[in-house]
PDB file of N, CA and C in Angstrom:
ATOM      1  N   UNK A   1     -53.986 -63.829  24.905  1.00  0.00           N
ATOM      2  CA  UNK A   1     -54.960 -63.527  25.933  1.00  0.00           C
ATOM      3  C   UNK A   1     -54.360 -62.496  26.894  1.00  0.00           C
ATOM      4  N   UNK A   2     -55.045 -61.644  26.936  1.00  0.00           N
ATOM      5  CA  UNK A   2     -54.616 -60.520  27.952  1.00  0.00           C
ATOM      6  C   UNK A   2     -54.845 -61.072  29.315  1.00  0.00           C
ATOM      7  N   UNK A   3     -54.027 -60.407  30.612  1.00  0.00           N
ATOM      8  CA  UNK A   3     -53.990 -60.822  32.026  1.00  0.00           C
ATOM      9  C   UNK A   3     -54.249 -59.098  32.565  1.00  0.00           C
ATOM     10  N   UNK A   4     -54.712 -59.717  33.797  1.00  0.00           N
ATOM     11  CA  UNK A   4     -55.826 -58.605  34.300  1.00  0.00           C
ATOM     12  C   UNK A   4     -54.679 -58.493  35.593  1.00  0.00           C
ATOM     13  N   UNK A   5     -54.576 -57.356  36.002  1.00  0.00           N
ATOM     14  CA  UNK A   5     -53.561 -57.064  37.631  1.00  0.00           C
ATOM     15  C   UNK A   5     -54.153 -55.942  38.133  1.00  0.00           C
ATOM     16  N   UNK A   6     -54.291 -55.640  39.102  1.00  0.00           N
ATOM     17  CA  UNK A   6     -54.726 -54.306  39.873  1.00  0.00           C
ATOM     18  C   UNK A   6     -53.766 -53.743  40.157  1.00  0.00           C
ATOM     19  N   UNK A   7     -54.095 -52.796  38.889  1.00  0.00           N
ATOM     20  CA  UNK A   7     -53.174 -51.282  38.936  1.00  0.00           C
ATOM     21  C   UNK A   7     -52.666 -50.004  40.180  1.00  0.00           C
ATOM     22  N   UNK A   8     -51.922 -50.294  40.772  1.00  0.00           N
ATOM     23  CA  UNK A   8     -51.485 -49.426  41.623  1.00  0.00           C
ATOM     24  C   UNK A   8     -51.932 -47.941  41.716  1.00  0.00           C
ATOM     25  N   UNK A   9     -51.568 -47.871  40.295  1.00  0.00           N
ATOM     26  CA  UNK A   9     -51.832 -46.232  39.944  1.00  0.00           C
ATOM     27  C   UNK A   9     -53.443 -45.725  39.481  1.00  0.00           C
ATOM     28  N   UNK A  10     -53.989 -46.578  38.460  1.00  0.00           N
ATOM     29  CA  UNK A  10     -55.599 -46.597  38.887  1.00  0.00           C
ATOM     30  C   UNK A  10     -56.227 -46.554  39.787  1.00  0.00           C
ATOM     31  N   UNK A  11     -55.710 -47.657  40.951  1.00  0.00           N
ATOM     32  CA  UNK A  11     -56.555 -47.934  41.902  1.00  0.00           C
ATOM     33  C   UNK A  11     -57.629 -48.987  41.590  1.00  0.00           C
ATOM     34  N   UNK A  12     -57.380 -49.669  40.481  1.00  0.00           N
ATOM     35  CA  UNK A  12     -58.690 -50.880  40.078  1.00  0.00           C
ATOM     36  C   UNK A  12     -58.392 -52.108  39.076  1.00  0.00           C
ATOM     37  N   UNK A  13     -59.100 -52.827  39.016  1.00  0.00           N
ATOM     38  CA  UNK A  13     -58.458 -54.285  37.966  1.00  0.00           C
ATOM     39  C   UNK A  13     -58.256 -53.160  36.724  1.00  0.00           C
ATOM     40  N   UNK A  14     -57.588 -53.381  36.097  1.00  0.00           N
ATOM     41  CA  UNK A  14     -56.985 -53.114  34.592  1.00  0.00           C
ATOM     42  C   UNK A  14     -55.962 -54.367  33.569  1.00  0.00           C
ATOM     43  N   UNK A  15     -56.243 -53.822  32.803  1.00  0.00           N
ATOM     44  CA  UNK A  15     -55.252 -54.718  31.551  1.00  0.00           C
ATOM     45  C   UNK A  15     -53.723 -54.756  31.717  1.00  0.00           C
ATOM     46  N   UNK A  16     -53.553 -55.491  32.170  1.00  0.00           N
ATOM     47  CA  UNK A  16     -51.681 -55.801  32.169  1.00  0.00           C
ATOM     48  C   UNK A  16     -51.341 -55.681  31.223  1.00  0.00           C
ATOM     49  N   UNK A  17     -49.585 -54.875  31.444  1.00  0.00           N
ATOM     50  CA  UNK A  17     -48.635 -54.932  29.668  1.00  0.00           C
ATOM     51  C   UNK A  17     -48.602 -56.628  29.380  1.00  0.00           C
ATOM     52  N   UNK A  18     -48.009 -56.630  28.360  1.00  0.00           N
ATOM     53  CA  UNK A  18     -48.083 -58.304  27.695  1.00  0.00           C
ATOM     54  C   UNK A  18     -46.932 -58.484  28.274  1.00  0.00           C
ATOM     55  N   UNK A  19     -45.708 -57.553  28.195  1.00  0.00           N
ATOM     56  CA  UNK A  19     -44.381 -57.978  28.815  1.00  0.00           C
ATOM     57  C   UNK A  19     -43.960 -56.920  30.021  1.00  0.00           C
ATOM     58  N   UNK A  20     -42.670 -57.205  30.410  1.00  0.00           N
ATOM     59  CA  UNK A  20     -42.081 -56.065  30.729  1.00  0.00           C
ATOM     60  C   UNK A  20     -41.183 -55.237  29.696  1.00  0.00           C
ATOM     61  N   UNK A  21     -41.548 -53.687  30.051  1.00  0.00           N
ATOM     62  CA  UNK A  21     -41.201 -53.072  29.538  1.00  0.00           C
ATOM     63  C   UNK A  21     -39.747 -52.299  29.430  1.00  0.00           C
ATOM     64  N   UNK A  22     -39.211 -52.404  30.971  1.00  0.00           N
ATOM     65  CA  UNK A  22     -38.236 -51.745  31.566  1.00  0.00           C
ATOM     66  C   UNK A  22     -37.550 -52.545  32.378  1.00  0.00           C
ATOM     67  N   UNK A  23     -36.464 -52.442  32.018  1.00  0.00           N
ATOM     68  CA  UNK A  23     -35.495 -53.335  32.809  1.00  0.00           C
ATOM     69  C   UNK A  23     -35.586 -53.419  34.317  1.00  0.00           C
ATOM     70  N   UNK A  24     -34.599 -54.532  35.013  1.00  0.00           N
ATOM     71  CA  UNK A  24     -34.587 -54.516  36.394  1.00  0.00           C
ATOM     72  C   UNK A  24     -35.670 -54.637  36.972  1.00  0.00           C
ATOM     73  N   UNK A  25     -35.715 -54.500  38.360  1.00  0.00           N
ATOM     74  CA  UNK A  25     -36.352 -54.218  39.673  1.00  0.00           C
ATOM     75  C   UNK A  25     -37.525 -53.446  39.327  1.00  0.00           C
ATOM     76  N   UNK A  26     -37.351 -52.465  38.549  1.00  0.00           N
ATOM     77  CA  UNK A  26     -38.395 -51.158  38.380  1.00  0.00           C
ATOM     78  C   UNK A  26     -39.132 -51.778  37.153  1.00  0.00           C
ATOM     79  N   UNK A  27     -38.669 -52.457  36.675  1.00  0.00           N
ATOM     80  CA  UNK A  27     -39.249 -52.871  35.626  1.00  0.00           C
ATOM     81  C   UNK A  27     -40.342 -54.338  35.962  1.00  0.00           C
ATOM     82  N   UNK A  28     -40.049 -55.161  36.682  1.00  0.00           N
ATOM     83  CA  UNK A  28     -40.702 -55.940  37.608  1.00  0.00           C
ATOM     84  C   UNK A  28     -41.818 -55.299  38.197  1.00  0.00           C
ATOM     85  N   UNK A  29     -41.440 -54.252  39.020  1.00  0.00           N
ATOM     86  CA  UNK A  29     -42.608 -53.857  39.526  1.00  0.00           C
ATOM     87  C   UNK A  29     -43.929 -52.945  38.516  1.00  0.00           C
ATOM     88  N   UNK A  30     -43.112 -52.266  37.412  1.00  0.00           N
ATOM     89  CA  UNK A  30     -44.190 -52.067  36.399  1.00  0.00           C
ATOM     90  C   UNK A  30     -45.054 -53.062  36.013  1.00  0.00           C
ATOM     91  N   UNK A  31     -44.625 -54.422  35.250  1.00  0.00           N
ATOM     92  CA  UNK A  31     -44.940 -55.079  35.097  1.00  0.00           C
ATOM     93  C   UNK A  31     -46.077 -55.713  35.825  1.00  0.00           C
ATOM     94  N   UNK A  32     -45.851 -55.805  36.957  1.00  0.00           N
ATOM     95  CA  UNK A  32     -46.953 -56.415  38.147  1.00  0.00           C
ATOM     96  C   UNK A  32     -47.468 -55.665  38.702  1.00  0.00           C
ATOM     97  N   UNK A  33     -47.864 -54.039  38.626  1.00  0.00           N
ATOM     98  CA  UNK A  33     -48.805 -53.319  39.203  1.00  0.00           C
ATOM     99  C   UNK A  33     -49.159 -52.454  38.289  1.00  0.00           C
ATOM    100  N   UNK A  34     -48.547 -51.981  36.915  1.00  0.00           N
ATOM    101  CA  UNK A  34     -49.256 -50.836  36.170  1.00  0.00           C
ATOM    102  C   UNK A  34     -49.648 -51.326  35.196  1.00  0.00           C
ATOM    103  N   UNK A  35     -51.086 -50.962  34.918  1.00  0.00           N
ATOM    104  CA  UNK A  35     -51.696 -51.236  33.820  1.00  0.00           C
ATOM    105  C   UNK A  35     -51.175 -50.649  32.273  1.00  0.00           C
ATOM    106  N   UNK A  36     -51.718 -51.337  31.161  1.00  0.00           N
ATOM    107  CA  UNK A  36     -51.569 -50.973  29.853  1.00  0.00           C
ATOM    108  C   UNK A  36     -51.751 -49.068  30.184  1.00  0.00           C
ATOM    109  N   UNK A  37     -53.468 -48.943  30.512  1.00  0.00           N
ATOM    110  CA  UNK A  37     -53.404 -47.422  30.612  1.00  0.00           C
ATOM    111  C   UNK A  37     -52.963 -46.111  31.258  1.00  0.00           C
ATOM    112  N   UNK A  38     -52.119 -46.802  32.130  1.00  0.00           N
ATOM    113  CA  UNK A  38     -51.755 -46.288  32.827  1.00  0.00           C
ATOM    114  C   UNK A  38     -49.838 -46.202  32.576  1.00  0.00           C
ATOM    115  N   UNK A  39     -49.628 -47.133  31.672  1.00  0.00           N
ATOM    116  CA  UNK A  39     -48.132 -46.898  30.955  1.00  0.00           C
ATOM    117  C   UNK A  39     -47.894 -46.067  29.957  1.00  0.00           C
ATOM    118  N   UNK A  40     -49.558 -46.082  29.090  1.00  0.00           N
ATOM    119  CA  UNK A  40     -49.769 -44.817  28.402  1.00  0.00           C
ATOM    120  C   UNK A  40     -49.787 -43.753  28.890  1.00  0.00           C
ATOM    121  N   UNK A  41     -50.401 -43.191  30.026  1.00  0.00           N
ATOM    122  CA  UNK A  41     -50.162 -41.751  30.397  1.00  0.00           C
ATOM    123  C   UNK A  41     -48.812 -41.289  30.751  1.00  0.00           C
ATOM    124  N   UNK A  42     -48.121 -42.562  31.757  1.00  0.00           N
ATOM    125  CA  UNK A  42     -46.526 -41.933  31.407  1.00  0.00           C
ATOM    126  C   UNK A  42     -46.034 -41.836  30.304  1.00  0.00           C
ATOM    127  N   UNK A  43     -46.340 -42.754  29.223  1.00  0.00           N
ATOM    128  CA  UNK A  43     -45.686 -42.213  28.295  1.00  0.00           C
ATOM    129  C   UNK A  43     -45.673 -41.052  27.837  1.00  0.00           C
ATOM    130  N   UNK A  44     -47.330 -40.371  27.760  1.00  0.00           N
ATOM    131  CA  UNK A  44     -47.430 -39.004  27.004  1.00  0.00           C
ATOM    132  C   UNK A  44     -46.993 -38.052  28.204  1.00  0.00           C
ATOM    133  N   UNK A  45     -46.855 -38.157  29.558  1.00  0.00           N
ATOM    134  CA  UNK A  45     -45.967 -37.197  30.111  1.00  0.00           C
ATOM    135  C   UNK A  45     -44.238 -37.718  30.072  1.00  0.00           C
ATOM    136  N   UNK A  46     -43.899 -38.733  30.020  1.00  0.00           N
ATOM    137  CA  UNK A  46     -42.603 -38.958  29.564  1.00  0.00           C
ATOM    138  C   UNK A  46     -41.774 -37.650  28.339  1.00  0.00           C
ATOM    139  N   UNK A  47     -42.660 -38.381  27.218  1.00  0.00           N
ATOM    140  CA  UNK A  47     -42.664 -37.158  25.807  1.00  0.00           C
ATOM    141  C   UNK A  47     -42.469 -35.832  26.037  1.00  0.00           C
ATOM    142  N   UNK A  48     -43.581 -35.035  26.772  1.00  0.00           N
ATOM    143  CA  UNK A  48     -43.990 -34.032  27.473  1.00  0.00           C
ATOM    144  C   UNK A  48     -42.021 -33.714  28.066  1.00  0.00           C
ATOM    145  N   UNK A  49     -41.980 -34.571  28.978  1.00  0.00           N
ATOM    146  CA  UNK A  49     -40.678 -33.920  29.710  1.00  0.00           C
ATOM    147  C   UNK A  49     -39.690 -33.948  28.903  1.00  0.00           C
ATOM    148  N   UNK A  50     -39.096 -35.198  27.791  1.00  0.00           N
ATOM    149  CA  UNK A  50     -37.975 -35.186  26.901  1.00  0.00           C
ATOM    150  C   UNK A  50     -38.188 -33.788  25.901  1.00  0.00           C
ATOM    151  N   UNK A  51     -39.528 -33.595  25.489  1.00  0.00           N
ATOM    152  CA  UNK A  51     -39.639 -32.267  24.345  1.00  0.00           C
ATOM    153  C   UNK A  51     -39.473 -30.783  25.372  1.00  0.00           C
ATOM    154  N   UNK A  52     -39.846 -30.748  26.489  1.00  0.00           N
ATOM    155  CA  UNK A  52     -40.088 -29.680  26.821  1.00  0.00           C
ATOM    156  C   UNK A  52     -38.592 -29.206  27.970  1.00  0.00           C
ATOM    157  N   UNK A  53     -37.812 -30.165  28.393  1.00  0.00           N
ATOM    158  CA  UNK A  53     -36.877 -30.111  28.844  1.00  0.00           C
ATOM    159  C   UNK A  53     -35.515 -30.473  28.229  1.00  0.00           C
ATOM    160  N   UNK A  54     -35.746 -30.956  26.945  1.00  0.00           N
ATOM    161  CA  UNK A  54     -34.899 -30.770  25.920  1.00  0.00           C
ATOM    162  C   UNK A  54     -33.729 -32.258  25.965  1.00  0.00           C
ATOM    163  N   UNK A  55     -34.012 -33.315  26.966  1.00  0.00           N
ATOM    164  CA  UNK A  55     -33.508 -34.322  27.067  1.00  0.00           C
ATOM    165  C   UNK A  55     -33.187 -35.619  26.073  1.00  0.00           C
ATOM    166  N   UNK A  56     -32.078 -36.062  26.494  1.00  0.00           N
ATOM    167  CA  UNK A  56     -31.526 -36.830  25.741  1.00  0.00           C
ATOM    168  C   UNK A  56     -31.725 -38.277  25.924  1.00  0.00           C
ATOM    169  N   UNK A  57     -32.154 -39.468  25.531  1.00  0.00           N
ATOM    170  CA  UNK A  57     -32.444 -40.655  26.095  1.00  0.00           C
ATOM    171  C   UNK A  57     -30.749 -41.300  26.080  1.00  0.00           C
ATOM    172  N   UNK A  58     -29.837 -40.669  25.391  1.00  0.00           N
ATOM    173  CA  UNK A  58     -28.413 -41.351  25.099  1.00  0.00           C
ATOM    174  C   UNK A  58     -27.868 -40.924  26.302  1.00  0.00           C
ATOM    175  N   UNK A  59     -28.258 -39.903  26.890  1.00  0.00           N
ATOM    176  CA  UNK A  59     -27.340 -39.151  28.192  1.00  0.00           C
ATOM    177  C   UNK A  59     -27.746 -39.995  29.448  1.00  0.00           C
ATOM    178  N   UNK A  60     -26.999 -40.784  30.375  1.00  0.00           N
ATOM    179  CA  UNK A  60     -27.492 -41.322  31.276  1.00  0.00           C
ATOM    180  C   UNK A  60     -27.980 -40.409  32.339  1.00  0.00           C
ATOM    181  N   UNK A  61     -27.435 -39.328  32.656  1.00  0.00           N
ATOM    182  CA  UNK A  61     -27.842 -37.946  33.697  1.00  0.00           C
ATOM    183  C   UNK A  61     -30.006 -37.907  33.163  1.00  0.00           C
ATOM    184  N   UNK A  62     -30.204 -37.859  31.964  1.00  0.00           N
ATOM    185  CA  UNK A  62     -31.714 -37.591  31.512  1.00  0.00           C
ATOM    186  C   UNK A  62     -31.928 -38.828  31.669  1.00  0.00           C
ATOM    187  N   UNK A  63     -31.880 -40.078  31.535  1.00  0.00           N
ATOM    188  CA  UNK A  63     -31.927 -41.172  31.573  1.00  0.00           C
ATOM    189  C   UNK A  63     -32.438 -41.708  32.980  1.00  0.00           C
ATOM    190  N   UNK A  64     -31.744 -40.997  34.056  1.00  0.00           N
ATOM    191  CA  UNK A  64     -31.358 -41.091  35.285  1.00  0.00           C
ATOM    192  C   UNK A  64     -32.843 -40.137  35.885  1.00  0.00           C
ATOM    193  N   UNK A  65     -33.191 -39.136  35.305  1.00  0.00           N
ATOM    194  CA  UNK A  65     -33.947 -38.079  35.350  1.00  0.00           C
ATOM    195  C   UNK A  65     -35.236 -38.861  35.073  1.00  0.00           C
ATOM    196  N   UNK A  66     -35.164 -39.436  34.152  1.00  0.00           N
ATOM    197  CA  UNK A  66     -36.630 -39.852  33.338  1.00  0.00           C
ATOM    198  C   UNK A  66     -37.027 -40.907  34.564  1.00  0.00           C
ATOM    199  N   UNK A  67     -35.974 -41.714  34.792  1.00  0.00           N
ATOM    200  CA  UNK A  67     -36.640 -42.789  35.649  1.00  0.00           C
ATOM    201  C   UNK A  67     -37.731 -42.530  37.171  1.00  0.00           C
ATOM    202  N   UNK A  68     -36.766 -41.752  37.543  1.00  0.00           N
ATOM    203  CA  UNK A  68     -36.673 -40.858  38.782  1.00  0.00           C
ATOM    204  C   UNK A  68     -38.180 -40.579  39.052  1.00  0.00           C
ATOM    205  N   UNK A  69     -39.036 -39.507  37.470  1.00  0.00           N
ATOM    206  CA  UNK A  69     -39.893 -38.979  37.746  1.00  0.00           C
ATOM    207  C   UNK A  69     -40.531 -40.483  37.231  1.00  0.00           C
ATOM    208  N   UNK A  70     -40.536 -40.969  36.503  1.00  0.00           N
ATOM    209  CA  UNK A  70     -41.461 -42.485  36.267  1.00  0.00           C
ATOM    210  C   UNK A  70     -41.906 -42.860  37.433  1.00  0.00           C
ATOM    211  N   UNK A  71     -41.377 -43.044  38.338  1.00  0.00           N
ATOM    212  CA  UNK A  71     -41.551 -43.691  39.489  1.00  0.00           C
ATOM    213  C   UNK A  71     -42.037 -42.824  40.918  1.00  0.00           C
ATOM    214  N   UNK A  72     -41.777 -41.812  40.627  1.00  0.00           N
ATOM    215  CA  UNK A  72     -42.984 -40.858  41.367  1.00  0.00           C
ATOM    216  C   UNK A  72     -44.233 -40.480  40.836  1.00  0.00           C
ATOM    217  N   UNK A  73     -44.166 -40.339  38.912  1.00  0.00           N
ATOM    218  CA  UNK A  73     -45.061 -40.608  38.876  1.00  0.00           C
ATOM    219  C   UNK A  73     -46.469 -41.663  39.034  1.00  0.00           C
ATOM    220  N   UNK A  74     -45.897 -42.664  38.736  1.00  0.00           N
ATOM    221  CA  UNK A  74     -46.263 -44.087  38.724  1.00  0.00           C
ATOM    222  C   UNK A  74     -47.018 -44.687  40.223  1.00  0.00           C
ATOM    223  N   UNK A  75     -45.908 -44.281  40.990  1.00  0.00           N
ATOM    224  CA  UNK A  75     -45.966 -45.263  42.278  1.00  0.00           C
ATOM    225  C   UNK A  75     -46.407 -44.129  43.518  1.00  0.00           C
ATOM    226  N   UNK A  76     -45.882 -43.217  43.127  1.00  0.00           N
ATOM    227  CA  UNK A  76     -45.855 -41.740  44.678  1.00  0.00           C
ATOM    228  C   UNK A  76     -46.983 -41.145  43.969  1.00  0.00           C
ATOM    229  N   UNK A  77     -47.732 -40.855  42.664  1.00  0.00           N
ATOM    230  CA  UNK A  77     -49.064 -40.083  42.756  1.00  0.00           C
ATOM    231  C   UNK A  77     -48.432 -38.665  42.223  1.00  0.00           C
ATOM    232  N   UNK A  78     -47.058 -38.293  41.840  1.00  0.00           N
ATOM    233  CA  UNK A  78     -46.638 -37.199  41.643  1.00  0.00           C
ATOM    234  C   UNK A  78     -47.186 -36.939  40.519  1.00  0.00           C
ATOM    235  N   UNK A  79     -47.890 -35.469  40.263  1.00  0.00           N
ATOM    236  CA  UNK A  79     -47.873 -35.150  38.744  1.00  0.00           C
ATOM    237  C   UNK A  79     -46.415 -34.458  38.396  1.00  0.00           C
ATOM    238  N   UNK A  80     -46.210 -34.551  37.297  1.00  0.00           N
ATOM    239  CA  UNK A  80     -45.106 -33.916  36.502  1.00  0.00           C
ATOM    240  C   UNK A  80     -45.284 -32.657  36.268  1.00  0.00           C
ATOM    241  N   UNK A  81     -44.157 -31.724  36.946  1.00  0.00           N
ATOM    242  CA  UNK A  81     -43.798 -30.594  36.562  1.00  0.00           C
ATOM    243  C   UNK A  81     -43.184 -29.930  35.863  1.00  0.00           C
ATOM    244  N   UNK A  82     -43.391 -29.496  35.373  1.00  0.00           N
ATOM    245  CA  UNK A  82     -42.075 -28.676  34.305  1.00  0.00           C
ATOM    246  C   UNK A  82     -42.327 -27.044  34.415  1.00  0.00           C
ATOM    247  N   UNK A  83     -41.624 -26.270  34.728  1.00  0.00           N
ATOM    248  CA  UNK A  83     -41.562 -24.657  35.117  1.00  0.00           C
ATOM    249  C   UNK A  83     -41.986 -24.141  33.230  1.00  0.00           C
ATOM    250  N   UNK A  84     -42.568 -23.439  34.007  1.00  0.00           N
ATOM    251  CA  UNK A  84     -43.190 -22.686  32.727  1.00  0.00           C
ATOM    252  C   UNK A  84     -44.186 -23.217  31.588  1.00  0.00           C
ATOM    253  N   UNK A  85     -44.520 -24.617  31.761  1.00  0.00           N
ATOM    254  CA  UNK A  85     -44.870 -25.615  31.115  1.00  0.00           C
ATOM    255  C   UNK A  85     -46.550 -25.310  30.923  1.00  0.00           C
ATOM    256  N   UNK A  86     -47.708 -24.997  30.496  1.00  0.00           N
ATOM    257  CA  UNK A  86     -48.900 -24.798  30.191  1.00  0.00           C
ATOM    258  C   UNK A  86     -49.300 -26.317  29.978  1.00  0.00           C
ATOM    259  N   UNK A  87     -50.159 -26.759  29.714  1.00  0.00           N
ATOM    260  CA  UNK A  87     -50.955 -28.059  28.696  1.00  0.00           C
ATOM    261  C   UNK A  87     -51.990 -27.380  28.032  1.00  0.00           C
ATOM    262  N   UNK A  88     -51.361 -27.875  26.582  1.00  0.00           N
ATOM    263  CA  UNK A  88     -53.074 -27.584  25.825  1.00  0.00           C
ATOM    264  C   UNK A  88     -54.262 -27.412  26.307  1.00  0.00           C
ATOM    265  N   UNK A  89     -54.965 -28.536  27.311  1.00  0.00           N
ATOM    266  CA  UNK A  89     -56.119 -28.303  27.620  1.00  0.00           C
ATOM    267  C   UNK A  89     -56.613 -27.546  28.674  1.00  0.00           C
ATOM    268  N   UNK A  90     -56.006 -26.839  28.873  1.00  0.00           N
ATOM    269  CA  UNK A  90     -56.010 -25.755  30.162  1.00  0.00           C
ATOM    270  C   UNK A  90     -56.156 -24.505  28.988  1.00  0.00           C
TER     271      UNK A  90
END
């Protein structure tokens, strides 16, 4: 049975992950404020930054990087930048 939480980053009831996803503190708070769809869009800008900035998930420095923007994205409303970066649908 899925559990319902009001998504921070939506702004509205949404579908909770089944677990946590991410360790620690940060991972707690994913858990209890971001929705399923809304873990999906970081993910596909996650992707976005490891392919287009050429990062390593083994390197703790990108590691360190990835989190960083997770959580501005997530919680601060930041969109993700990347210099020189286009999106398909533009």
């Amino acid at each position: 049975m899925s559990r319902t939480i009001f998504c921070t980053f939506l702004q509205r009831e949404a579908e909770g992950l089944d677990f946590q996803l991410y360790p620690g503190e940060i991972g707690k708070r994913i858990f209890n404020q971001i929705s399923k769809e809304a873990w999906e869009q970081w993910m596909s800008k996650q992707t976005i930054l490891i392919n287009e900035k050429k990062l390593s998930t083994m390197n703790p420095e990108d590691r360190k990087l990835l989190e960083q923007e997770m959580v501005k994205f997530l919680f601060e409303g930041q969109e993700i930048h990347i210099e020189g970066y286009t999106s398909p649908e533009k």
